[in-house]
N, C-alpha and C. Protein backbone atom coordinates (compact mmCIF):
# COMPACT_ATOMS: atom_id res chain seq x y z
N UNK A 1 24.25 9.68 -4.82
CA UNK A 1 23.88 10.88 -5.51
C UNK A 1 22.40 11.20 -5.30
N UNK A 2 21.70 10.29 -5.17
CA UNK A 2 20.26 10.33 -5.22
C UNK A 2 19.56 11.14 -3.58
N UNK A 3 20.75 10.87 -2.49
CA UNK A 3 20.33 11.48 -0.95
C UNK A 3 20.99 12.89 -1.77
N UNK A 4 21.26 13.01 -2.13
CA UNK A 4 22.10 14.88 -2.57
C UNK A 4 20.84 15.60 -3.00
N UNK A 5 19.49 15.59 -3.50
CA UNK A 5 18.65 16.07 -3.78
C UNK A 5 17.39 15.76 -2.92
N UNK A 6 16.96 16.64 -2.10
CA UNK A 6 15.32 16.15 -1.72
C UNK A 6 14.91 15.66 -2.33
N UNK A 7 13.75 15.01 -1.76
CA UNK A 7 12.73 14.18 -2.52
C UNK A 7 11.79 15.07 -2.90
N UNK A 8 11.50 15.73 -2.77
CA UNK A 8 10.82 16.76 -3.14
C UNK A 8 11.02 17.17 -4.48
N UNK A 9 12.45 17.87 -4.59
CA UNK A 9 12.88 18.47 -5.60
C UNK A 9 13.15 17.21 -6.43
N UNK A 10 13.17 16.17 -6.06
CA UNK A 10 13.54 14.96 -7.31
C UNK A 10 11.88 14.76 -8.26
N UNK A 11 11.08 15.18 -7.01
CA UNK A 11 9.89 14.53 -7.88
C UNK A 11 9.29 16.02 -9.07
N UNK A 12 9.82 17.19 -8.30
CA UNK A 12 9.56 17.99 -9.40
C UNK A 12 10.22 17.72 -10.60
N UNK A 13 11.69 17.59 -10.46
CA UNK A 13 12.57 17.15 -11.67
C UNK A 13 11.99 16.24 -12.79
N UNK A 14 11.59 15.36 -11.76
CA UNK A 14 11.23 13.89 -12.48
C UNK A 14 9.78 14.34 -13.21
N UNK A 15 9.18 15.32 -13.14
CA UNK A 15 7.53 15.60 -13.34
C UNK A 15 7.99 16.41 -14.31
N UNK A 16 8.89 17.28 -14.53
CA UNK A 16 9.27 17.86 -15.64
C UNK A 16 10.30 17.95 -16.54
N UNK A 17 10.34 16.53 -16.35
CA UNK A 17 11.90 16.03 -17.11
C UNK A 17 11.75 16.08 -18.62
N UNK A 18 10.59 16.35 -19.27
CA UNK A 18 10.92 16.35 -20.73
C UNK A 18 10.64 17.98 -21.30
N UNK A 19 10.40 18.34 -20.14
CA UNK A 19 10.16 20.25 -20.54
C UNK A 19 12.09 20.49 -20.63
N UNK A 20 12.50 19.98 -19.40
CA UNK A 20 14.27 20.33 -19.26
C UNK A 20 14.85 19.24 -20.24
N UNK A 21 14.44 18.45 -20.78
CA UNK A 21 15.48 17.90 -21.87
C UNK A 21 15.39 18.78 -22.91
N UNK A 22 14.27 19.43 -23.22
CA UNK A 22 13.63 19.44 -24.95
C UNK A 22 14.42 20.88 -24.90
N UNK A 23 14.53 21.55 -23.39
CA UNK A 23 15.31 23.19 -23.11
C UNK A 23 16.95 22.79 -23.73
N UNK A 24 16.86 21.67 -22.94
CA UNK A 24 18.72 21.38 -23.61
C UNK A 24 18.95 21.34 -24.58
N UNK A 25 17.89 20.81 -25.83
CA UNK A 25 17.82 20.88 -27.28
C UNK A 25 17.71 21.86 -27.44
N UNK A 26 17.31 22.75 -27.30
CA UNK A 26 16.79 24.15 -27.43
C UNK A 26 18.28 24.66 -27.48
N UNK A 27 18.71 24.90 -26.32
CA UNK A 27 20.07 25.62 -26.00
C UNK A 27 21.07 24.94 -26.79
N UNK A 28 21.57 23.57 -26.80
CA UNK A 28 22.47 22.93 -28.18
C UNK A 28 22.22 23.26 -29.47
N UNK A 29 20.75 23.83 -29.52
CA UNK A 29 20.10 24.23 -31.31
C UNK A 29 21.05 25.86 -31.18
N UNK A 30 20.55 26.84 -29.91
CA UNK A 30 20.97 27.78 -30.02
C UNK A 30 22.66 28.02 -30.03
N UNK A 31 23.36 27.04 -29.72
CA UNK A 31 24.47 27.23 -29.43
C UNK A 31 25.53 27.04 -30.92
N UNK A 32 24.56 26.35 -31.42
CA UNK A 32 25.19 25.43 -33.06
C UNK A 32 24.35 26.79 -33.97
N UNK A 33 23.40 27.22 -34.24
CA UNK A 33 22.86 28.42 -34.94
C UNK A 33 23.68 29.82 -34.87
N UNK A 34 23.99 29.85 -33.54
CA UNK A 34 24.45 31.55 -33.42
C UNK A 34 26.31 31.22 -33.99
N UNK A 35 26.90 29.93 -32.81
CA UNK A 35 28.50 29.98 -33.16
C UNK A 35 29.02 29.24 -34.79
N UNK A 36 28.19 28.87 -35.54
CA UNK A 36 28.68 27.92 -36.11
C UNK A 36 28.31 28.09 -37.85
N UNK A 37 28.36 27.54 -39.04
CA UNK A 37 28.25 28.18 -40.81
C UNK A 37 27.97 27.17 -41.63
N UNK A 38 27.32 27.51 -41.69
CA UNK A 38 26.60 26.35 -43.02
C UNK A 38 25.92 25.32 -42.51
N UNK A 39 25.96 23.98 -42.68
CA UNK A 39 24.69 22.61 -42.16
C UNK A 39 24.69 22.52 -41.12
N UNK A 40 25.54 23.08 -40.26
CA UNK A 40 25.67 23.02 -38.81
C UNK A 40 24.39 24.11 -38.64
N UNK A 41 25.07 25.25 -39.22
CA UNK A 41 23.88 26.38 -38.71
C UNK A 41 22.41 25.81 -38.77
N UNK A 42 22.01 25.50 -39.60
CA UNK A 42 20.82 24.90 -40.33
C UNK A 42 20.33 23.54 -39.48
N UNK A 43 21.39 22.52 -38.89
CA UNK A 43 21.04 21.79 -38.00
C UNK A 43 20.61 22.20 -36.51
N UNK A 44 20.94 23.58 -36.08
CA UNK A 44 20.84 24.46 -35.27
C UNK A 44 19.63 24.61 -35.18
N UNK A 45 18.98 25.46 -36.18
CA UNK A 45 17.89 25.76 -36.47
C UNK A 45 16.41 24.66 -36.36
N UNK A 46 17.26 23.50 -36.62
CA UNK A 46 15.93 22.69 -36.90
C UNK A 46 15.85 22.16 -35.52
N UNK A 47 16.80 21.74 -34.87
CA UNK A 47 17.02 21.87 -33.30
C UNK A 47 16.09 22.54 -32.71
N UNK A 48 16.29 24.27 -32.50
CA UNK A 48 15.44 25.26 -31.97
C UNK A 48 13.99 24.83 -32.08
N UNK A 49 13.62 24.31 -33.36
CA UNK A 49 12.21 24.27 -33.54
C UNK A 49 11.73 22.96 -32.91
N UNK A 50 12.41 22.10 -33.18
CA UNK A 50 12.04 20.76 -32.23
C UNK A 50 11.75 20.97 -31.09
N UNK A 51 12.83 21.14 -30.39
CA UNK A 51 13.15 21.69 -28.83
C UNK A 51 11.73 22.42 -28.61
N UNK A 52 11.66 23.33 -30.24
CA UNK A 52 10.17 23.99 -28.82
C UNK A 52 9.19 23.03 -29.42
N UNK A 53 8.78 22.34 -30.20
CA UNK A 53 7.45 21.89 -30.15
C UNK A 53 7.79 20.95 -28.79
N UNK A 54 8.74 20.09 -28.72
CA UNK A 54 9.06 19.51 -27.14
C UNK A 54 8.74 19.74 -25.89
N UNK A 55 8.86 21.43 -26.07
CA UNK A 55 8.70 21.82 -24.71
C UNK A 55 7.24 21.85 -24.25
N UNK A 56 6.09 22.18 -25.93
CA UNK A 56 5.10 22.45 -25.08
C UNK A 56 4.36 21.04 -25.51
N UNK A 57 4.47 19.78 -25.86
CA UNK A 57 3.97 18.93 -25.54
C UNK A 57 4.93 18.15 -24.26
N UNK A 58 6.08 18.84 -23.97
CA UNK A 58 6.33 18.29 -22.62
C UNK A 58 6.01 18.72 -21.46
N UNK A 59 5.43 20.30 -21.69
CA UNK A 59 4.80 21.10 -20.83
C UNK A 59 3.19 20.25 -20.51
N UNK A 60 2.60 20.01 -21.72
CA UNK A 60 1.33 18.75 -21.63
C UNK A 60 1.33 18.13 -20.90
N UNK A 61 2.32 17.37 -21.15
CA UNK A 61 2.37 15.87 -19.87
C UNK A 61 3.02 16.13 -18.78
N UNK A 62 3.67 17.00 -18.20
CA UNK A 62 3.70 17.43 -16.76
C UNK A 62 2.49 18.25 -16.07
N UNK A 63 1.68 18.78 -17.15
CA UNK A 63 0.11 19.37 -16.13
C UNK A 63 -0.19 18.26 -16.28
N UNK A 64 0.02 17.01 -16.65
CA UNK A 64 -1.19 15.61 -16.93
C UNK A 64 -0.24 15.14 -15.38
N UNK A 65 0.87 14.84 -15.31
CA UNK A 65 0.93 14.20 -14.13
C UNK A 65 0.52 14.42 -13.11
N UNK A 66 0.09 13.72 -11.81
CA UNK A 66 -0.22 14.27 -10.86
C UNK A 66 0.22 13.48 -9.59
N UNK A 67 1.50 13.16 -9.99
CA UNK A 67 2.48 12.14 -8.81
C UNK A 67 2.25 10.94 -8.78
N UNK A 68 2.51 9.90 -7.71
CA UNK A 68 2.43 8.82 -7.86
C UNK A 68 2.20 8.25 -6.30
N UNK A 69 2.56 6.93 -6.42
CA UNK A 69 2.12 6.05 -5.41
C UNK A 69 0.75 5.97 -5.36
N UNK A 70 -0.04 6.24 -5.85
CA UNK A 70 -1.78 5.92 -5.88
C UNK A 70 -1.64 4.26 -6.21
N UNK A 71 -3.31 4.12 -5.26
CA UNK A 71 -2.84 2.37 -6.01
C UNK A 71 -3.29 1.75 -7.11
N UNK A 72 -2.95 0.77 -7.34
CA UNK A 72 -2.80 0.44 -8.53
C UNK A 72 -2.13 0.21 -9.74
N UNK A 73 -2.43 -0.30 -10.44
CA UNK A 73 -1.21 -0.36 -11.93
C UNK A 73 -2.16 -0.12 -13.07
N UNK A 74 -2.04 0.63 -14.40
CA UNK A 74 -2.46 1.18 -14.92
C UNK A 74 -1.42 0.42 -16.41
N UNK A 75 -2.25 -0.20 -17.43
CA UNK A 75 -1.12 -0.78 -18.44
C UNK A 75 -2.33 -0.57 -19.85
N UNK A 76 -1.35 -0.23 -20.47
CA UNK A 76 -2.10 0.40 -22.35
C UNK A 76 -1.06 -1.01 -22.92
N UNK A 77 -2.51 -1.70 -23.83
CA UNK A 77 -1.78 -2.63 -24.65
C UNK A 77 -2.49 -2.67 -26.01
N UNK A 78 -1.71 -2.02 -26.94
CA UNK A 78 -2.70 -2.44 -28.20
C UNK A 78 -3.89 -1.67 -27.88
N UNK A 79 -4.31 -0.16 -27.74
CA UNK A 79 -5.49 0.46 -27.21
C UNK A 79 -6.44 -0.16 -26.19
N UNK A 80 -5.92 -1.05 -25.66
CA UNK A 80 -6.79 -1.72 -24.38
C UNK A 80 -6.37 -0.83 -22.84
N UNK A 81 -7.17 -0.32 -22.36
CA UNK A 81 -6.84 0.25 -21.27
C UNK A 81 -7.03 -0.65 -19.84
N UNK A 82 -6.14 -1.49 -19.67
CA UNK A 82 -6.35 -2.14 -18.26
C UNK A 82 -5.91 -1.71 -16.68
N UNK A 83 -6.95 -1.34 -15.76
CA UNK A 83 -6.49 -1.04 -14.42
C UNK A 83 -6.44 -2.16 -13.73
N UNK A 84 -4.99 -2.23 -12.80
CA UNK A 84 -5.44 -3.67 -11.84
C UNK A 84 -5.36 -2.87 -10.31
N UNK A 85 -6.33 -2.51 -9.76
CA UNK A 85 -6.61 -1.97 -8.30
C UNK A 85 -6.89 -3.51 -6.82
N UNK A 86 -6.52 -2.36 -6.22
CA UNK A 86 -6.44 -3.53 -4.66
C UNK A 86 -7.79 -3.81 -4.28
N UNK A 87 -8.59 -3.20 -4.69
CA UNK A 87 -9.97 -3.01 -5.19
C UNK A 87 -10.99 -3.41 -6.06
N UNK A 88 -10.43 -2.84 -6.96
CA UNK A 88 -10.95 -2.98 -8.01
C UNK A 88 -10.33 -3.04 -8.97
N UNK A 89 -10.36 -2.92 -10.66
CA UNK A 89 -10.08 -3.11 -11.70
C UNK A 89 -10.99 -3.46 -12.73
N UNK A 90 -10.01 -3.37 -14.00
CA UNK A 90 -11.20 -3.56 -15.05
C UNK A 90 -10.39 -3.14 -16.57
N UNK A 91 -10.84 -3.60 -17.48
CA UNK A 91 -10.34 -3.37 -18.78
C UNK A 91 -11.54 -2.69 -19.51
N UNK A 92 -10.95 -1.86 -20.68
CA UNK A 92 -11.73 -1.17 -21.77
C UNK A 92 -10.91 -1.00 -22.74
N UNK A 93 -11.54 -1.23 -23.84
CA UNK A 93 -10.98 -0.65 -25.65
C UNK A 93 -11.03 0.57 -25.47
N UNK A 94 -10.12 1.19 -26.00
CA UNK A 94 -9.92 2.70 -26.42
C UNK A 94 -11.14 2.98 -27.40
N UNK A 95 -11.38 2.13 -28.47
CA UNK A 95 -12.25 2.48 -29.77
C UNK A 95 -13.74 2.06 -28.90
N UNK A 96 -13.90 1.57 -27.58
CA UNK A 96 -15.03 1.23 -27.00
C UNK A 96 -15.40 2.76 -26.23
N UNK A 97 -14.65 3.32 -25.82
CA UNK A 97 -15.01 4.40 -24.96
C UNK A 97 -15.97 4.93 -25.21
N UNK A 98 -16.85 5.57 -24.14
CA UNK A 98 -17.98 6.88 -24.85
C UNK A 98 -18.30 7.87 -24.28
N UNK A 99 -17.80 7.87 -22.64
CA UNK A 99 -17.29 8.89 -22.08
C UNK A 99 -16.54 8.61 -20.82
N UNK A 100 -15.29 10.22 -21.13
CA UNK A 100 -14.48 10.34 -20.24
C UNK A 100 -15.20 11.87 -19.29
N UNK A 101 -14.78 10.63 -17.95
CA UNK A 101 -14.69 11.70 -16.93
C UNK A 101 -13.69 11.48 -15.62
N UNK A 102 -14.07 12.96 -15.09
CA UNK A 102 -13.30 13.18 -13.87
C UNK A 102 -14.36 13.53 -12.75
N UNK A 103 -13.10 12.47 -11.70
CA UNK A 103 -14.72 12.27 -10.66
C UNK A 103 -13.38 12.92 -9.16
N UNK A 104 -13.70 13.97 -8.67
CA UNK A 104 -12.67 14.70 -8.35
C UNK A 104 -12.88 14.30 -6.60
N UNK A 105 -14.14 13.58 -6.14
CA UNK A 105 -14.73 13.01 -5.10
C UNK A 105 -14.01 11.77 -4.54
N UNK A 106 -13.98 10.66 -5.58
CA UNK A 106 -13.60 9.83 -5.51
C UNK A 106 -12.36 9.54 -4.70
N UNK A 107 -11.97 8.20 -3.57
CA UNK A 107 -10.93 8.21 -2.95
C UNK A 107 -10.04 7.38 -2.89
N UNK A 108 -8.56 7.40 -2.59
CA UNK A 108 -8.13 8.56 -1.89
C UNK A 108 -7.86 9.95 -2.82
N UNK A 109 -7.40 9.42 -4.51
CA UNK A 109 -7.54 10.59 -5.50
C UNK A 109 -8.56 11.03 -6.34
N UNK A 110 -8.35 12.16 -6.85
CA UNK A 110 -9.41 11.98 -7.86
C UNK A 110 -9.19 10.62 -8.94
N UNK A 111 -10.16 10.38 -9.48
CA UNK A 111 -10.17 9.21 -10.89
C UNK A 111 -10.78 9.58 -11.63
N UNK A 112 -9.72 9.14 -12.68
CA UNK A 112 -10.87 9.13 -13.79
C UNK A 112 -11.81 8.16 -14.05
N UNK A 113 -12.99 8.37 -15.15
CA UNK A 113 -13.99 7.14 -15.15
C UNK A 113 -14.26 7.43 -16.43
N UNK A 114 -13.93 6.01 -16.82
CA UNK A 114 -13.93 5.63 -18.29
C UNK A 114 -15.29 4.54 -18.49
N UNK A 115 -16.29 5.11 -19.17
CA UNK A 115 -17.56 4.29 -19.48
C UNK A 115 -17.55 3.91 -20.88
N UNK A 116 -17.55 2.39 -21.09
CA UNK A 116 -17.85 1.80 -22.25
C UNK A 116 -18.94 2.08 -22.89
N UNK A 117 -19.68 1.18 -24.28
CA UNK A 117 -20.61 1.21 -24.95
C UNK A 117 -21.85 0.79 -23.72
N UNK A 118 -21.10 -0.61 -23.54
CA UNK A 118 -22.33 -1.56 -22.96
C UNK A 118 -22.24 -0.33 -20.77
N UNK A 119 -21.72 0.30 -21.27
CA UNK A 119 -22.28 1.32 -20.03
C UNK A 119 -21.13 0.37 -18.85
N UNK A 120 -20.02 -0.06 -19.27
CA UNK A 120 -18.83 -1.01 -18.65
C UNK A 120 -18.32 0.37 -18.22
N UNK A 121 -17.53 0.42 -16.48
CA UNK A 121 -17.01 1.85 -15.86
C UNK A 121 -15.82 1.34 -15.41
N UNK A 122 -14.89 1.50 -15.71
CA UNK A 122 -13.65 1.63 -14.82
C UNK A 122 -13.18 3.08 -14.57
N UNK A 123 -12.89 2.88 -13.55
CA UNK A 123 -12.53 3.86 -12.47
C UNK A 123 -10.73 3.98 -12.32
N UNK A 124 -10.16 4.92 -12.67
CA UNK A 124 -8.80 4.36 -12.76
C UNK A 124 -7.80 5.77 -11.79
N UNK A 125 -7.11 5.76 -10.64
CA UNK A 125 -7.07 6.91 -9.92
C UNK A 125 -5.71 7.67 -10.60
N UNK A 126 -5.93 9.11 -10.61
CA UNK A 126 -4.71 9.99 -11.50
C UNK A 126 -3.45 9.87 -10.94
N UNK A 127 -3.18 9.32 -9.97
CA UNK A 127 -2.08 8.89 -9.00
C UNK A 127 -1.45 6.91 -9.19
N UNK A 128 -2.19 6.13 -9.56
CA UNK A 128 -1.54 5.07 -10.35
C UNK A 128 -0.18 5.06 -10.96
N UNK A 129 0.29 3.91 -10.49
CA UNK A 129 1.11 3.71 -11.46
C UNK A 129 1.34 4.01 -12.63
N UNK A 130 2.04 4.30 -13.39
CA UNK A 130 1.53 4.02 -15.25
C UNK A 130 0.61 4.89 -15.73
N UNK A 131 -0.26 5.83 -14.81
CA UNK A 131 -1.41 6.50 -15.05
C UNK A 131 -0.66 7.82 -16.26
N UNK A 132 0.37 8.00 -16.58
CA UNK A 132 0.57 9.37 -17.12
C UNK A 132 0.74 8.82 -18.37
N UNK A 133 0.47 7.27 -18.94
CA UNK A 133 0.26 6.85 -20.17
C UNK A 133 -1.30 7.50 -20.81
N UNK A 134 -1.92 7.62 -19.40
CA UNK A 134 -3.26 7.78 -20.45
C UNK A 134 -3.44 9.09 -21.18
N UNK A 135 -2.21 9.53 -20.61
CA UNK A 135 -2.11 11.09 -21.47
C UNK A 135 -2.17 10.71 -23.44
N UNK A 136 -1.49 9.89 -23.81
CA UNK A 136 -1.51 9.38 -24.91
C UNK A 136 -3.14 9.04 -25.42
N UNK A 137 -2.77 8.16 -25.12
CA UNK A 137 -4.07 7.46 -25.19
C UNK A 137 -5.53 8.25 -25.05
N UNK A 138 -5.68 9.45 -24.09
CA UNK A 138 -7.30 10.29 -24.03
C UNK A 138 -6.57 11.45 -25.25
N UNK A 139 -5.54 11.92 -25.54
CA UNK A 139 -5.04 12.45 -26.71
C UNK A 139 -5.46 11.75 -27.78
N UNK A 140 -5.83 10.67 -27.84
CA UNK A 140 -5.79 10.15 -29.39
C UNK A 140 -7.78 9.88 -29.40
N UNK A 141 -8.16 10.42 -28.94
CA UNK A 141 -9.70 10.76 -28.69
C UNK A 141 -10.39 11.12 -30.06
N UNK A 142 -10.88 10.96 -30.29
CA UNK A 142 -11.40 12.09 -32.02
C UNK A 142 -12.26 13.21 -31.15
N UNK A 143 -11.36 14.46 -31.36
CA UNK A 143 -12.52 15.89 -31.19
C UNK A 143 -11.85 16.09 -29.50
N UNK A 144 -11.13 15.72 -28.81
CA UNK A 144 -10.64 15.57 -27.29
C UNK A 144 -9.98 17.53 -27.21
N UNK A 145 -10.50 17.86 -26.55
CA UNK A 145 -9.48 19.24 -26.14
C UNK A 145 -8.63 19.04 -25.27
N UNK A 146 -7.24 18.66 -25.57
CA UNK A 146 -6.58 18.34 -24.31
C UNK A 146 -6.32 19.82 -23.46
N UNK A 147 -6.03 20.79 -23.42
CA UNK A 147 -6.02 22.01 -22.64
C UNK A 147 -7.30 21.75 -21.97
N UNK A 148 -8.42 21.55 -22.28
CA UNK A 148 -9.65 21.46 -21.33
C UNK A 148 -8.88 20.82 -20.56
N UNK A 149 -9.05 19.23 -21.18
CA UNK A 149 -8.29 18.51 -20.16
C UNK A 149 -7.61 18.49 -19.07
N UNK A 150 -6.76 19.16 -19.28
CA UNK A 150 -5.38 19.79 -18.58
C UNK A 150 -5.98 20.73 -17.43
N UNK A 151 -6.87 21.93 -18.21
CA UNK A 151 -7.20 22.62 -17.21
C UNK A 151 -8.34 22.31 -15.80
N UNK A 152 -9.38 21.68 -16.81
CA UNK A 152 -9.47 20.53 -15.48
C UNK A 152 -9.45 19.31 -14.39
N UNK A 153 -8.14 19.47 -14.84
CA UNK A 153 -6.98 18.46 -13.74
C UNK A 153 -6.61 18.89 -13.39
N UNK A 154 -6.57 20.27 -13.25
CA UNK A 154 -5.26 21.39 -12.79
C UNK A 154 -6.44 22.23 -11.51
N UNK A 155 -7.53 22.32 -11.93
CA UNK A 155 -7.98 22.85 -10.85
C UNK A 155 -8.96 22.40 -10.00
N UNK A 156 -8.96 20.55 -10.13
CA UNK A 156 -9.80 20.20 -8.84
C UNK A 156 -11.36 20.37 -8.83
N UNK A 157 -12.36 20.05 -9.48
CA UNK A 157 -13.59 20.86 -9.57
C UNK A 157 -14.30 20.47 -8.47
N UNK A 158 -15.67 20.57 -8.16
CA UNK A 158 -16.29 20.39 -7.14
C UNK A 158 -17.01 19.35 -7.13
N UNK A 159 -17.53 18.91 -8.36
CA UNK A 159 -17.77 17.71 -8.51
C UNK A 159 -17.72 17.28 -9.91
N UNK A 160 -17.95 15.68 -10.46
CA UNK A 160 -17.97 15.19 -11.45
C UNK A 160 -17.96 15.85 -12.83
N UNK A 161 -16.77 15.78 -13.83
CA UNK A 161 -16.93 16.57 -14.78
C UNK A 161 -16.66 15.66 -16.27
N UNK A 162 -17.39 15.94 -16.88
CA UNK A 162 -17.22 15.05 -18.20
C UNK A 162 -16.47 15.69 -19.34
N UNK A 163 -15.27 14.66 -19.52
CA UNK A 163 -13.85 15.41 -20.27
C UNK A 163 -14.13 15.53 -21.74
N UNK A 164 -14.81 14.39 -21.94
CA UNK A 164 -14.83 13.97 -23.46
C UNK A 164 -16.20 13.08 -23.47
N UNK A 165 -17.11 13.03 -24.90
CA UNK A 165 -18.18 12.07 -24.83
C UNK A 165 -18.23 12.03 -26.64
N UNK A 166 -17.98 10.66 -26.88
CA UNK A 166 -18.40 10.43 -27.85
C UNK A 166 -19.16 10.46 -28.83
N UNK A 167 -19.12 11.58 -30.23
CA UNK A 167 -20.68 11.88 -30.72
C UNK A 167 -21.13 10.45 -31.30
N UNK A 168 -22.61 10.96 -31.08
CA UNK A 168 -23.49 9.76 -31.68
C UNK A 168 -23.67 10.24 -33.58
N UNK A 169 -23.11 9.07 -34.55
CA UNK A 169 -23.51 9.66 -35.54
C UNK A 169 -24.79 9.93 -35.90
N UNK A 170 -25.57 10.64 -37.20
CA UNK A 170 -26.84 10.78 -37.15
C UNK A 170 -26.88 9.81 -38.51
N UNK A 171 -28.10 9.87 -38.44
CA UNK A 171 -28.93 9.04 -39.58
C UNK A 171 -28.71 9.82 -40.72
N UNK A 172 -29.29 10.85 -40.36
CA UNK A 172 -30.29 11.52 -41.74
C UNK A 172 -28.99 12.78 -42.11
């Protein structure tokens, strides 16, 4: 079954597989709302609304993907962000971070670059393994715009761009 579809068209599928599930909820919500009377209807309904908040945080994480086979493995444990590269690698705390960026230069993909307190950099490429976890994880940012985000991953910049930076609290 799997030669019956390009590879092509599998990897779009596969890149937007939770926009087309959350549609199927959508359409089972609509199908139970319009044909159907009483808790059914009402289960319908709550359907519809799921389905769409689904769609557009599944719409999220398909602009966050950006394919695969990049190297590397990319693993979230307990907010620890560990890359293991053929290269390189490196671990960071989530609650350590202090700025995220995108380094759109970098090769063979762009990477991101995650700088600790003590000024610690891992470099982790958007094509990794496992890499579409960090969608979670730079989401759970305090103050993070993920649409920035999104939008610049989506269009490649010209050089180095800083996604997110940690405020410094003040004293006074």
């Amino acid at each position: 079954m799997a030669e019956f579809i390009r590879p092509e068209a599998r990897a779009v599928l596969w890149r937007w597989r939770d926009v087309i599930v959350a549609l199927l909820i959508v359409a089972i919500g609509l199908w139970w709302a319009i044909g159907s009377f009483g808790i059914v209807r009402w289960l319908g309904i709550l359907m519809i609304v799921l389905g769409a908040v689904l769609v557009f945080t599944g719409t999220q994480r398909a602009r966050f993907r950006q394919g695969a086979g990049g190297p590397g493995v990319v693993q979230i444990v307990e907010r620890r962000i560990g890359y293991f590269g053929p290269l390189t690698g490196g671990a960071l705390d989530l609650d350590d971070l202090t700025v995220l960026e995108l380094d759109p230069d970098a090769h063979p993909d762009p990477h991101w670059i995650l700088t600790g307190v003590e000024n610690n950099r891992v470099a982790i490429p958007v094509t990794a393994k496992g890499a579409e976890a960090l969608f979670d994880a730079f989401a759970s940012l305090p103050g993070i715009r993920t649409e920035t985000m999104l939008s610049v991953l989506e269009r490649t910049p010209d050089q180095r761009v800083v996604i997110w930076r940690k405020t410094q609290p003040l004293l006074h």
